[in-house]
Structures are given as C-alpha cells and as structure tokens.
N, C-alpha and C. Protein backbone atom coordinates (compact mmCIF):
# COMPACT_ATOMS: atom_id res chain seq x y z
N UNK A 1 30.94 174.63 130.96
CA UNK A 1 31.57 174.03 132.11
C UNK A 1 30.73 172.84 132.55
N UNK A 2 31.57 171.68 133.07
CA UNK A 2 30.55 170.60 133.21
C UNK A 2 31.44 170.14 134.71
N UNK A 3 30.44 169.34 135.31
CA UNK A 3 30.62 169.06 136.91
C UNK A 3 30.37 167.72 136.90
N UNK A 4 30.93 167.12 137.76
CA UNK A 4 30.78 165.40 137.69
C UNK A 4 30.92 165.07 138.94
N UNK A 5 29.97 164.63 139.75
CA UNK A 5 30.06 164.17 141.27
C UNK A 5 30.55 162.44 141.17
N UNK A 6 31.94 162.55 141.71
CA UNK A 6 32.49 161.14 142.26
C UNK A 6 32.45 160.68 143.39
N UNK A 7 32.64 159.70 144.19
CA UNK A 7 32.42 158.91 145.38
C UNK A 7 33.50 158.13 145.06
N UNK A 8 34.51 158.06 146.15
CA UNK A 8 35.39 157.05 146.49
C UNK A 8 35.32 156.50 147.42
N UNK A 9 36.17 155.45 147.77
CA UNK A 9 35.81 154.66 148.58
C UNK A 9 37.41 154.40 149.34
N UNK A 10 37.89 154.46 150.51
CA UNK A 10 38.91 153.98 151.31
C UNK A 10 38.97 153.00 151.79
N UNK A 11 39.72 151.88 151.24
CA UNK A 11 39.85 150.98 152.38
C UNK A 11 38.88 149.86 151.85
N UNK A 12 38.46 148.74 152.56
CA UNK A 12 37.91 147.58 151.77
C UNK A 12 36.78 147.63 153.28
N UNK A 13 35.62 147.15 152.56
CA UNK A 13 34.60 147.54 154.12
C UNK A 13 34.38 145.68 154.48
N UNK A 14 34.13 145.48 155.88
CA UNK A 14 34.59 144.28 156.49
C UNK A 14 33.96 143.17 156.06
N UNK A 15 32.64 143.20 155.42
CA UNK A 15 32.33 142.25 154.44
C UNK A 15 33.07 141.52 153.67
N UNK A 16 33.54 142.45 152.42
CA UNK A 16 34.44 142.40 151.46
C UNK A 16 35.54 141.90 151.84
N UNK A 17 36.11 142.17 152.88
CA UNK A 17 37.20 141.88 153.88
C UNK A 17 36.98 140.23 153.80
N UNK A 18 35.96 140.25 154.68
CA UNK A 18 35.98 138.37 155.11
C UNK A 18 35.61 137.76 153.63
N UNK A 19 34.87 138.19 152.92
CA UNK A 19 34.96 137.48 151.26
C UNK A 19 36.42 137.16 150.82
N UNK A 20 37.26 138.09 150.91
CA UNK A 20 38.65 138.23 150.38
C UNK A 20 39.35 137.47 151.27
N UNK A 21 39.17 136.94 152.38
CA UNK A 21 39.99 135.90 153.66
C UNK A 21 39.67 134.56 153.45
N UNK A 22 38.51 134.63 153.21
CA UNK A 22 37.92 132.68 152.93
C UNK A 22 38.01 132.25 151.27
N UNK A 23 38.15 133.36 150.37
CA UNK A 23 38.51 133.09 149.17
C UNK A 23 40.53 132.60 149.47
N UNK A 24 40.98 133.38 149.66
CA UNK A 24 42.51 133.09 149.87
C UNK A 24 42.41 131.22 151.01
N UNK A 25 41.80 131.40 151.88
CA UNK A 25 41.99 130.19 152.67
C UNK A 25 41.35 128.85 152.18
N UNK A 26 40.49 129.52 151.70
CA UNK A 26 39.72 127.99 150.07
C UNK A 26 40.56 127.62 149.15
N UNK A 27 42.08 128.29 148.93
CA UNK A 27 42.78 127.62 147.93
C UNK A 27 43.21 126.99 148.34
N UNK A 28 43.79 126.59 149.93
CA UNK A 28 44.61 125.81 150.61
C UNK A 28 46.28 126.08 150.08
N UNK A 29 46.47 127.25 149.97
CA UNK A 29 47.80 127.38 149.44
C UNK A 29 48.44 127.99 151.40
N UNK A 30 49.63 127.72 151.45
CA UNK A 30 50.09 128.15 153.02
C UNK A 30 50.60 129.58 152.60
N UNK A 31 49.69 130.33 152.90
CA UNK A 31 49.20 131.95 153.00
C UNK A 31 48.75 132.05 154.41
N UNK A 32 48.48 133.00 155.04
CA UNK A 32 47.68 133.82 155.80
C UNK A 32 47.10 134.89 155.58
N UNK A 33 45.92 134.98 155.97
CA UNK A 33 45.43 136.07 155.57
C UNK A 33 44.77 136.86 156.58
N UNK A 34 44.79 138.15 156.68
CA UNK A 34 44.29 138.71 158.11
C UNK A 34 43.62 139.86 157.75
N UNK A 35 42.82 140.50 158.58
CA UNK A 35 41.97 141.49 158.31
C UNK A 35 43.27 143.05 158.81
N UNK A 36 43.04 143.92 158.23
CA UNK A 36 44.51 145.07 159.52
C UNK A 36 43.66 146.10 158.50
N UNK A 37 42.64 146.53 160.05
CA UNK A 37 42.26 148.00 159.56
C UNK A 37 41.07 148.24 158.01
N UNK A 38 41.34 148.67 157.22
CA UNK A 38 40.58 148.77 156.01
C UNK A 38 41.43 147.87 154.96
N UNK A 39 42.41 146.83 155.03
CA UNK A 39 42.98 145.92 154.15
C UNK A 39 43.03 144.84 154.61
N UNK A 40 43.34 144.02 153.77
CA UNK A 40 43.92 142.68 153.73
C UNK A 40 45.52 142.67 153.99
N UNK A 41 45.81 141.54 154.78
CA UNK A 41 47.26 141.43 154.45
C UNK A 41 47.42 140.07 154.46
N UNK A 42 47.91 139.62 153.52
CA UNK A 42 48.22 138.48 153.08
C UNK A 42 49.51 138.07 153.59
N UNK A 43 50.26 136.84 153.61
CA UNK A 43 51.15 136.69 153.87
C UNK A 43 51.56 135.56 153.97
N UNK A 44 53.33 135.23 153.72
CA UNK A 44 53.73 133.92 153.34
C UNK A 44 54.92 133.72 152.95
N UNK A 45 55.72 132.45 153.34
CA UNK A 45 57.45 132.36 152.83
C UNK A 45 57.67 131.84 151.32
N UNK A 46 56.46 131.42 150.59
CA UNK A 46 57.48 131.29 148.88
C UNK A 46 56.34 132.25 148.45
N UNK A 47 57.11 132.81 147.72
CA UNK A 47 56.75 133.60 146.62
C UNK A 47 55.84 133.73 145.61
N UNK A 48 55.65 132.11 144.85
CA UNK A 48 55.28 131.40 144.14
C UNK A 48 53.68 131.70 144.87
N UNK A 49 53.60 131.06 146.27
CA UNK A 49 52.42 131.59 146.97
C UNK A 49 51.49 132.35 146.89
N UNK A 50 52.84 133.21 147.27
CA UNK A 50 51.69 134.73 147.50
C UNK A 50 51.20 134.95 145.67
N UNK A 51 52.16 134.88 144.48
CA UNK A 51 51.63 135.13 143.19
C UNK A 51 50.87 134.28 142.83
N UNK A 52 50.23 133.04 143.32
CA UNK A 52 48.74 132.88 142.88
C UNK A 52 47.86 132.78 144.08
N UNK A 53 47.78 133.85 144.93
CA UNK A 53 47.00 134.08 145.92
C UNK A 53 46.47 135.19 144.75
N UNK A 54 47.59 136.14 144.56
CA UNK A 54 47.37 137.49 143.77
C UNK A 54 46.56 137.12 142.50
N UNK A 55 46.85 136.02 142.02
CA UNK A 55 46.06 135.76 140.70
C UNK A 55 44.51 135.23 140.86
N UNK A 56 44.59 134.48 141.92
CA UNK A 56 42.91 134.12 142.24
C UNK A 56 42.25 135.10 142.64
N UNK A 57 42.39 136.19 143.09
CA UNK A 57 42.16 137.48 143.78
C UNK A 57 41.90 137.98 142.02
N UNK A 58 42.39 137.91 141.63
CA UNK A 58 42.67 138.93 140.61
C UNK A 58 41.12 137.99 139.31
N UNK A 59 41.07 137.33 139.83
CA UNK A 59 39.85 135.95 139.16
C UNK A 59 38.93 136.11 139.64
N UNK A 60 39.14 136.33 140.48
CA UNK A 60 37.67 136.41 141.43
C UNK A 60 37.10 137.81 140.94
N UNK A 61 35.72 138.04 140.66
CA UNK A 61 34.77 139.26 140.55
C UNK A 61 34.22 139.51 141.47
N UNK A 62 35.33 140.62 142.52
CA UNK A 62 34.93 140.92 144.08
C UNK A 62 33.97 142.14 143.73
N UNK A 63 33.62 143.06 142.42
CA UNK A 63 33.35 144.44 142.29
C UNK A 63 34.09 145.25 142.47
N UNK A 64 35.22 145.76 142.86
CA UNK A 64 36.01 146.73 143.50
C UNK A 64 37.73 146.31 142.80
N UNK A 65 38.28 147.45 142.36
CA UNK A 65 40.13 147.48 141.99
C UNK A 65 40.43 146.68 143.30
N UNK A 66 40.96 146.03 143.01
CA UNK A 66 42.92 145.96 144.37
C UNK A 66 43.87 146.33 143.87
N UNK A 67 44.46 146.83 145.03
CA UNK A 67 46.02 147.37 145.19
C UNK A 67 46.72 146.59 145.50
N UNK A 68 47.60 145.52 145.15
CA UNK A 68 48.59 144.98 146.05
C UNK A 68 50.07 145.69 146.33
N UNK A 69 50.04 146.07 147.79
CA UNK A 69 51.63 147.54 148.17
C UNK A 69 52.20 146.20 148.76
N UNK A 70 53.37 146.73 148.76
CA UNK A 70 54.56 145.85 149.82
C UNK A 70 54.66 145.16 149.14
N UNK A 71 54.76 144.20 148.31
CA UNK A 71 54.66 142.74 147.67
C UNK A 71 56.56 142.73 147.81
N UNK A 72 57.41 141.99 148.29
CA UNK A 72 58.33 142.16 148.25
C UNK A 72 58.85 141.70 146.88
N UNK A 73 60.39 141.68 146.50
CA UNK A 73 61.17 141.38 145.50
C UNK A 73 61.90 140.44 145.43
C-alpha cells in the first residue's frame, strides 16, 4: 500500500491575481479585468478579445493551471 500527500490550492492568491490584471491590461486589448474573490474575471464585447486575452494568459508562465468557466458562445 502506498500513500501520497497532495496540497491543493483554491482560488488564485492576490499576488498572482494582480500579475494576471497588468499582464491582460499590457496588451491594450479593450478587456477588463478585475480581481472577484479568489479569481479573475475578465471581461469584454468582441469575442475575438477575450480569445487572445485567453491566449496570452495561456503564454505567459504564471506557474499554476487556469480554468477559464463562463466563457460565453
């Protein structure tokens, strides 16, 4: 029998937070970006937008997965 101690983590801690707000506002793309709680919420009217907000995010080597929920259709 073997045992394996994991550590997770909830939520994005407020550091990481403001890294992830001035990276999105350094592209100059018309996004918003706001801190709510342990996430980010991004936000914005074209589409096009928000999917290379998601891709610079996704470029960037923050250390940590993202989730992007809600992303509408």
């Amino acid at each position: 029998m073997l045992r394996q101690v994991v550590t997770t983590t909830n939520g994005i801690d407020v550091e990481t937070a403001r890294k992830i707000v001035k990276l999105v506002k350094d592209t100059k793309l018309k996004v918003q970006a706001a801190i709510q709680g342990d996430g980010v919420r991004i936000s914005g009217k074209q589409r096009d937008d928000l999917q290379e907000a998601i891709h610079t995010l996704k470029e960037a080597d923050l250390g940590l997965p993202l989730q992007y929920v809600n992303y509408r259709e």
